[in-house]
Protein backbone atom coordinates (compact mmCIF):
# COMPACT_ATOMS: atom_id res chain seq x y z
CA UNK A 1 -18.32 -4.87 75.09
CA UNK A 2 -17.74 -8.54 73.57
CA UNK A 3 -19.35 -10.02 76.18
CA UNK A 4 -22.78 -9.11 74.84
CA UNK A 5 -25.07 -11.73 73.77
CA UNK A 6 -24.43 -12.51 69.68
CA UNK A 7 -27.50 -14.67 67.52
CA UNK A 8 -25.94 -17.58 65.09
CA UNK A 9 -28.34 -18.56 62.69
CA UNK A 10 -26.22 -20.60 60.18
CA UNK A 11 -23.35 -22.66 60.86
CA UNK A 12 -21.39 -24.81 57.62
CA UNK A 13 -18.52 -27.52 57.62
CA UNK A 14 -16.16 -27.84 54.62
CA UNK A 15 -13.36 -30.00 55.54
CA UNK A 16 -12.93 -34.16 54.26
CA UNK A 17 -15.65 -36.58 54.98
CA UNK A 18 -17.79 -33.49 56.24
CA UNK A 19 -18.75 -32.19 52.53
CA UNK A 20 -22.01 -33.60 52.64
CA UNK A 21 -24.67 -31.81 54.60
CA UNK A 22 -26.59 -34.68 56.24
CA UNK A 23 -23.75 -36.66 56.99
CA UNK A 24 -21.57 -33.59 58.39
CA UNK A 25 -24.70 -33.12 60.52
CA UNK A 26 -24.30 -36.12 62.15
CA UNK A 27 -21.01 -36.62 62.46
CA UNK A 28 -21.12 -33.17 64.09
CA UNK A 29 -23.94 -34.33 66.61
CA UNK A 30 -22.17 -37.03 67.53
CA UNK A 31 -24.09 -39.88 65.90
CA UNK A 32 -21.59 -41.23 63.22
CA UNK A 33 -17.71 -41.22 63.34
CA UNK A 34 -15.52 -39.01 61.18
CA UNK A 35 -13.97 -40.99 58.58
CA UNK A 36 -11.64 -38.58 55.77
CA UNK A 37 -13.22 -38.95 52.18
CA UNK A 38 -11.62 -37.03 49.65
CA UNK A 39 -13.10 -33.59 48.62
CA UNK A 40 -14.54 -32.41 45.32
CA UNK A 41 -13.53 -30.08 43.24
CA UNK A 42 -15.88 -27.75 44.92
CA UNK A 43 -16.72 -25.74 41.69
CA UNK A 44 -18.66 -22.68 42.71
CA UNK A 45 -22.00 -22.71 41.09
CA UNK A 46 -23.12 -19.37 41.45
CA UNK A 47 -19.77 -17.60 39.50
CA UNK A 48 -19.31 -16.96 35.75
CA UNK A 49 -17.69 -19.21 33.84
CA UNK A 50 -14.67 -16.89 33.41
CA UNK A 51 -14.24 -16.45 37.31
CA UNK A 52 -15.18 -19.93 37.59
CA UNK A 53 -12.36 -20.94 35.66
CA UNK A 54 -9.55 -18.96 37.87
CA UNK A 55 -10.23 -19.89 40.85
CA UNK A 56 -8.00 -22.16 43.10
CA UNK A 57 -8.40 -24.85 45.06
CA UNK A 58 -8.31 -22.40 48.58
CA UNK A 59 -10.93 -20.07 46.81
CA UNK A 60 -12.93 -23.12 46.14
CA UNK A 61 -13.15 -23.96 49.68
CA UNK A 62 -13.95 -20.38 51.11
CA UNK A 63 -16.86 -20.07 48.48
CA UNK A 64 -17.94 -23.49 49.56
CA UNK A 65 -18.14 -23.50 52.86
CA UNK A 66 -19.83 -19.79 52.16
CA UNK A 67 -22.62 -20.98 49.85
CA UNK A 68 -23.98 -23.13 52.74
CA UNK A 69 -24.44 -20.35 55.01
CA UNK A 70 -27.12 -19.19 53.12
CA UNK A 71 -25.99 -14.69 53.18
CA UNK A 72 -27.92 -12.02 51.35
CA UNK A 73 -25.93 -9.05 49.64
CA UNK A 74 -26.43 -7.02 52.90
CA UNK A 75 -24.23 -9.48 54.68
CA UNK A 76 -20.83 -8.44 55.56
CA UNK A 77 -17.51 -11.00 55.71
CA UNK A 78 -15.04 -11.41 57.53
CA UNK A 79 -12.57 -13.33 56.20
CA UNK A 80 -9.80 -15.44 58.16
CA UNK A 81 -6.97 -17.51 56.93
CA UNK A 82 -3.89 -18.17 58.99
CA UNK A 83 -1.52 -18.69 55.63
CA UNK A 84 -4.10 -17.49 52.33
CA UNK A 85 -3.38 -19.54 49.39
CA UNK A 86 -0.11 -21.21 49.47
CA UNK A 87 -0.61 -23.09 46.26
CA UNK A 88 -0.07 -19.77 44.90
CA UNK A 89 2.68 -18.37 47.14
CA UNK A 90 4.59 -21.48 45.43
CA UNK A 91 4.00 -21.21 42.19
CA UNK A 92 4.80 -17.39 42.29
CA UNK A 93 8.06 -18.07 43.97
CA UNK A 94 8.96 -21.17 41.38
CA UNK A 95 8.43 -18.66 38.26
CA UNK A 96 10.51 -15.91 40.16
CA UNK A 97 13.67 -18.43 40.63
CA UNK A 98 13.41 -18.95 36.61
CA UNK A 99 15.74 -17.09 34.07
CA UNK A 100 12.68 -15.64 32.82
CA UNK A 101 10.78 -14.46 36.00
CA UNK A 102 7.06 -14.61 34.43
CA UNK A 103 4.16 -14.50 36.72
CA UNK A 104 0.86 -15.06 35.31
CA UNK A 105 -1.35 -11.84 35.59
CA UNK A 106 -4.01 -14.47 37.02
CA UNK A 107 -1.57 -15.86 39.88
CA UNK A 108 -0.94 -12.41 40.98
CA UNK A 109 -4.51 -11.51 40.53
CA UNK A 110 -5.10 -14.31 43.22
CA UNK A 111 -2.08 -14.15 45.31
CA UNK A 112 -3.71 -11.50 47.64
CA UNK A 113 -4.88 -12.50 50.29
CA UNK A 114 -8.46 -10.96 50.01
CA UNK A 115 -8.79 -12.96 46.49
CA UNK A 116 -11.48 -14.96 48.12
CA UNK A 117 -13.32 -11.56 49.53
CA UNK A 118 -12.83 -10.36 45.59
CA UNK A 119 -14.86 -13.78 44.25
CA UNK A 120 -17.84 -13.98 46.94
CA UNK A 121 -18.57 -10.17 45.65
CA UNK A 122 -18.85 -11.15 42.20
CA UNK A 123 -21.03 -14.73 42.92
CA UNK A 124 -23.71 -13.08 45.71
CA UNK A 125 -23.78 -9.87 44.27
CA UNK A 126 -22.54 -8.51 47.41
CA UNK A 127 -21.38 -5.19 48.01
CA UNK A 128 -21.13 -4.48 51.50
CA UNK A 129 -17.30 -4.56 53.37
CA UNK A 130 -15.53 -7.46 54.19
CA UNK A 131 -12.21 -8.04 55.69
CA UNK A 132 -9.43 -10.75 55.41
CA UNK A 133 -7.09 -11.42 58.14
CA UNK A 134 -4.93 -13.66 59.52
CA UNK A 135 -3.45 -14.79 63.07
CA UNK A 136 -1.19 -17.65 62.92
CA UNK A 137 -2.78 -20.62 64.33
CA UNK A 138 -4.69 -18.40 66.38
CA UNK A 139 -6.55 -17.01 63.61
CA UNK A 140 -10.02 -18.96 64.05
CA UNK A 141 -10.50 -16.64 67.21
CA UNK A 142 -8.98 -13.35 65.58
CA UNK A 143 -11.63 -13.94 62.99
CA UNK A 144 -14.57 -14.73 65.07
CA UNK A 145 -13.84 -11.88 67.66
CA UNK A 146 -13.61 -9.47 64.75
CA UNK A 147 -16.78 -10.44 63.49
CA UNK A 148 -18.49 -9.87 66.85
CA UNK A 149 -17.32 -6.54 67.07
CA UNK A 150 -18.65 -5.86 63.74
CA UNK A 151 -22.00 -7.10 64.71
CA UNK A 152 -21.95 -4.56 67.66
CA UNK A 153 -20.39 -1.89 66.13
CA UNK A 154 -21.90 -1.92 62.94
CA UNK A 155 -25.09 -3.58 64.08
CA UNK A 156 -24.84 -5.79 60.45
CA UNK A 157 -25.14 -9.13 59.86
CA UNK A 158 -21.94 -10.53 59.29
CA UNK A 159 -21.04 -13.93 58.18
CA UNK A 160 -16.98 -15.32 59.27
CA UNK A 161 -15.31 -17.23 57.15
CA UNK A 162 -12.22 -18.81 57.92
CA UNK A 163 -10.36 -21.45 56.10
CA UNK A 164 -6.59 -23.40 55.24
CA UNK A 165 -5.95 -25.82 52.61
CA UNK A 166 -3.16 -28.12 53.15
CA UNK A 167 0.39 -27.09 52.00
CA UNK A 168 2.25 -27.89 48.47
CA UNK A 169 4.73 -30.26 48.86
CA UNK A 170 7.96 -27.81 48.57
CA UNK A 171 6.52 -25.55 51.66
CA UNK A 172 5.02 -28.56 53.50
CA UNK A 173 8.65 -28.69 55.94
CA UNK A 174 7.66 -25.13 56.62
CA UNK A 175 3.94 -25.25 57.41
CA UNK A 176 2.13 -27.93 57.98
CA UNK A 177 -1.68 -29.12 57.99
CA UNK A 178 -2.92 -32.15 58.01
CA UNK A 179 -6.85 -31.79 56.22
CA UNK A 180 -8.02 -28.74 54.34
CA UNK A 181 -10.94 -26.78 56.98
CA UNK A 182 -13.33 -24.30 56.20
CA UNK A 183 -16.17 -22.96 58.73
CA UNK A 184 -18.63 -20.39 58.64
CA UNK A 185 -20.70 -18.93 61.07
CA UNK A 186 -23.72 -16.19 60.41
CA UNK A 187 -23.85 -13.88 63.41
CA UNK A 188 -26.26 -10.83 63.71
CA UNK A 189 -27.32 -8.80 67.06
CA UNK A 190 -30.92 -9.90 67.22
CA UNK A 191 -32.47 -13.35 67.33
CA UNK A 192 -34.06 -14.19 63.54
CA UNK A 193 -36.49 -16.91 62.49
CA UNK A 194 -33.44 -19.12 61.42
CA UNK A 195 -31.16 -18.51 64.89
CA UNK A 196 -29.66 -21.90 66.02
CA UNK A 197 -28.06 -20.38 69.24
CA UNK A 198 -26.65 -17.67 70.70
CA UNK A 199 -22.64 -16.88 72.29
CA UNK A 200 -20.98 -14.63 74.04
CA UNK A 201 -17.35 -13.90 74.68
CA UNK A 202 -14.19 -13.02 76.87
CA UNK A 203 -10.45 -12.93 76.09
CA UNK A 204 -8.93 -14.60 78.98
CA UNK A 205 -5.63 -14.82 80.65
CA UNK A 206 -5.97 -17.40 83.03
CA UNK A 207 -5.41 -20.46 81.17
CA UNK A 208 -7.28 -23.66 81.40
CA UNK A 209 -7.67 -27.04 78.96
CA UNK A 210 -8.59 -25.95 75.28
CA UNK A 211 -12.38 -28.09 74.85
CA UNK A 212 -11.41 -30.92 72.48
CA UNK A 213 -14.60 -32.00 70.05
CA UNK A 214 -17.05 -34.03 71.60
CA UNK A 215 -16.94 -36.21 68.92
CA UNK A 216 -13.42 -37.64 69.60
CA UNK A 217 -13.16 -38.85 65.77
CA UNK A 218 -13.02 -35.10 65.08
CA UNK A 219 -9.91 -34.62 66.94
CA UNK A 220 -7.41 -35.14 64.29
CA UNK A 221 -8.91 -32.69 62.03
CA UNK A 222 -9.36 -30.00 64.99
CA UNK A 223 -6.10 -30.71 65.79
CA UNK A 224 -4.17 -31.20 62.32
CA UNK A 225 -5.43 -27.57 60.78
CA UNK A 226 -5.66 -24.51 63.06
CA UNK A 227 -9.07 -23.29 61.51
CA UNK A 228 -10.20 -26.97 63.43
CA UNK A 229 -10.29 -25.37 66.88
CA UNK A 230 -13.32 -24.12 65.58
CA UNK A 231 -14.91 -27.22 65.42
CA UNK A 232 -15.76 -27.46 69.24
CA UNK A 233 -17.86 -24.85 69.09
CA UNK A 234 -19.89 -25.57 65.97
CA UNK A 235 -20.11 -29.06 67.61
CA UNK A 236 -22.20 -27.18 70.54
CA UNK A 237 -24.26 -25.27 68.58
CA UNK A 238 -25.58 -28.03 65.86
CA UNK A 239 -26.58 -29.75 69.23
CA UNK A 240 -28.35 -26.90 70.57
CA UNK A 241 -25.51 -27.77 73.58
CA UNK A 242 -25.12 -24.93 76.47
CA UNK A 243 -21.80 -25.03 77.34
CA UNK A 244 -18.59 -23.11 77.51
CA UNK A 245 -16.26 -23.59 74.71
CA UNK A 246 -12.34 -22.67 75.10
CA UNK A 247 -9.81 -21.77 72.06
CA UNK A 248 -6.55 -20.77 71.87
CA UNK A 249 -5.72 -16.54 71.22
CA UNK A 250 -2.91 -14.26 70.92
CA UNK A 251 -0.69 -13.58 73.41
CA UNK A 252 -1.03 -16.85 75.54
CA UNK A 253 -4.47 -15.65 76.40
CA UNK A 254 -7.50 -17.73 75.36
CA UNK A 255 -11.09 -16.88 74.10
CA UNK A 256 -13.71 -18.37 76.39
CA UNK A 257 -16.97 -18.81 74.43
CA UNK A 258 -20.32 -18.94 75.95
CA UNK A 259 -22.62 -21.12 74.01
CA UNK A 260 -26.40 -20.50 75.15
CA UNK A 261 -29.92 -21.30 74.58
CA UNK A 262 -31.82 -19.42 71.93
């Protein structure tokens, strides 16, 4: 069933030195290096100054790296994270050590892990489903094979989102990223006026070489954040590049991803 042909008609980059549309565009092409300048603060424009105002730094980045896609209301998410917001985690587990043990009602409000999911709603109006999930440092293909099976089954637009900020300092010994990476991909069943390419899919168990980024000065971010493996295949389809694209998936299987022509 997976292997059916799937449209992309957006693709977006949040991640350092990529922030910038036309320069992400061609360092993803291939025709500048990748050199890591500092993000913004990434405040989302379309939320309410009240929700504005709670959000964290790994909300930031999801509604970021969402905005660019371009959705409509009727567009449903799917959400992937392989650790949520760990900024939180911390703090939550600093007040509980306390004498006092105070949480915040707005750190628990944004310590699940669907917080993100909770904020897109409110700034896009949107009320169709969405899902949040996470698969270790496998959870770039976890997210983009449950969005394809959403598009089938549910025969939806949907749009994945998938995203990890690097790690306070007090968890850093436990997990580790190098660069903060967001991507998002806008996948529907039938070719649209905006469609940039088209994939298809298999879960594999023979293993072979995962496909580094053709732009070697992207390998340390593909490499130093597990939402990164990603980055291959976005690579492929900002080029309009047919080609097969191979990631990493549960299970020592991989997911082989067949990037064609429109």
């Amino acid at each position: 069933m997976l292997d059916k042909n799937i449209y992309i008609n957006n693709v977006s980059v949040i991640a350092p030195g990529l922030e910038d549309i036309e320069n992400s565009e061609e360092i993803l092409k291939g025709n500048l290096d990748w050199l890591p300048v500092e993000l913004s603060r990434m405040i989302p424009s379309a939320l309410p100054a009240n929700e504005a105002r709670r959000t964290t730094t790994v909300i930031r980045l999801a509604l970021k790296v969402s905005e660019l896609a371009k959705t409509t209301p009727k567009t449903s998410v799917v959400f992937a994270s392989s650790e949520g917001d760990l900024d939180i985690t911390d703090k939550i587990c600093k007040a509980l050590a306390t004498k006092d043990k105070m949480v915040s009602p707005t750190l628990f409000h944004n310590s699940v892990h669907n917080a993100p999911a909770g904020y897109l709603s409110i700034s896009n109006n949107m009320k169709t489903p969405s899902i949040s999930l996470s698969a270790g440092n496998n959870t770039f293909s976890a997210g983009l094979i449950e969005s394809i099976s959403q598009v089938l089954v549910e025969d939806n637009d949907v749009l994945l989102v998938a995203y990890d900020n690097i790690t306070p300092e007090d968890l850093d010994e436990f997990r580790h990223f190098d660069y903060p990476v967001a991507i998002a991909l806008l996948l529907s069943k039938s070719k649209q006026a905006d469609t940039i390419g088209s994939i298809n899919i298999s879960v594999e168990s023979q293993l072979s070489n995962v496909t580094p980024c053709f732009n070697r000065s992207l390998e340390v971010v593909r490499n130093g954040n597990p939402i990164g493996l990603g980055l291959p295949l976005i690579e492929a389809l900002v080029r309009r590049k047919k080609t097969k694209i191979t990631i990493p998936y549960l299970n020592q299987k991989q997911l082989l991803v067949r990037v064609n022509d429109v």
